[in-house]
Protein backbone atom coordinates (compact mmCIF):
# COMPACT_ATOMS: atom_id res chain seq x y z
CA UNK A 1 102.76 131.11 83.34
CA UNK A 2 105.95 132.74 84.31
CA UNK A 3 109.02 130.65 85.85
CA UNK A 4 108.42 129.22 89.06
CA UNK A 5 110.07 127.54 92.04
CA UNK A 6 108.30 124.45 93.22
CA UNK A 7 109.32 122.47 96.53
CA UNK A 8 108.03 119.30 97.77
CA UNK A 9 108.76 117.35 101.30
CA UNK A 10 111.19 114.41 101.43
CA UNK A 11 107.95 112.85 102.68
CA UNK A 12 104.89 113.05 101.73
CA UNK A 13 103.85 116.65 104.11
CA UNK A 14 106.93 119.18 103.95
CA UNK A 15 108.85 119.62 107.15
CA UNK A 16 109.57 123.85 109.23
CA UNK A 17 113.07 122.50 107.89
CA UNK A 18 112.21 121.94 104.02
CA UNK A 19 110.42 125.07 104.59
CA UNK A 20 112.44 126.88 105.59
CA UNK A 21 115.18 125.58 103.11
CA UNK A 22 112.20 126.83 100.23
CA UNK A 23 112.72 130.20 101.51
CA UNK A 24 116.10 130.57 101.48
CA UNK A 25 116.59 128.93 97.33
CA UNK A 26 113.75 131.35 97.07
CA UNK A 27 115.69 134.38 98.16
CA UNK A 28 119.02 133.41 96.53
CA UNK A 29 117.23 132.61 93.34
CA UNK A 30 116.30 136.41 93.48
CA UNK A 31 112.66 135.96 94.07
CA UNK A 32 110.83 139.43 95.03
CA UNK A 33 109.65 138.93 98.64
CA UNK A 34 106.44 140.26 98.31
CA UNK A 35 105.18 137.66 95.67
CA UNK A 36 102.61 135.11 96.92
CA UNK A 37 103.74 131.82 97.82
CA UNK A 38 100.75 129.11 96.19
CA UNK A 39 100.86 125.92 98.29
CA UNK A 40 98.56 122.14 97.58
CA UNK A 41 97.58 120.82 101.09
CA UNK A 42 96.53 117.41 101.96
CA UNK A 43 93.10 116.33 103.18
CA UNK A 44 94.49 117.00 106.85
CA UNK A 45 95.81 120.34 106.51
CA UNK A 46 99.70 119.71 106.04
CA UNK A 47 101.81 121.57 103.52
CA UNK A 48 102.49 118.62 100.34
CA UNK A 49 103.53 121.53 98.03
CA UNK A 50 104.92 125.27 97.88
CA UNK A 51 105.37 127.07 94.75
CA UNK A 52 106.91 130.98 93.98
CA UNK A 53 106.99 132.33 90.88
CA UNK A 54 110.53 134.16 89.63
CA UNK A 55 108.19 137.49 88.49
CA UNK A 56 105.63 139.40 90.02
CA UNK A 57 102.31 137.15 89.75
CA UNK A 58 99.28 138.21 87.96
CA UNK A 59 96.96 135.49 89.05
C-alpha cells in the first residue's frame, strides 16, 4: 500500500473546516489532485475518516 494521508475530525464526524484543512496538507504534501480521496462514514452518513494516498492509486 503506498504512503498515505489519513485525517480524522476533532470529533467524532469531520467538520467543512477539518475538511477543508485535509485538502490543503494534501496539496502542500504534494499529493497529485486527481488521486481518489477513500473516506469511512458513519451509520448516518457523516464523514469519520478521509484518506489520500502520496502516489497514483491502483486500487
Amino acid at each position: 500500500m503506498p504512503a498515505a494521508l489519513k485525517f480524522t475530525g476533532e470529533d467524532k464526524d469531520l467538520t467543512l473546516d477539518e475538511l477543508a484543512e485535509f485538502v490543503k496538507r494534501a496539496r502542500k504534501a504534494g499529493v497529485p489532485g486527481e488521486n481518489p480521496v477513500r473516506a469511512e462514514l458513519s451509520t448516518s452518513g457523516k464523514i469519520k475518516e478521509v484518506v489520500v494516498a502520496f502516489d497514483e492509486d491502483e486500487d
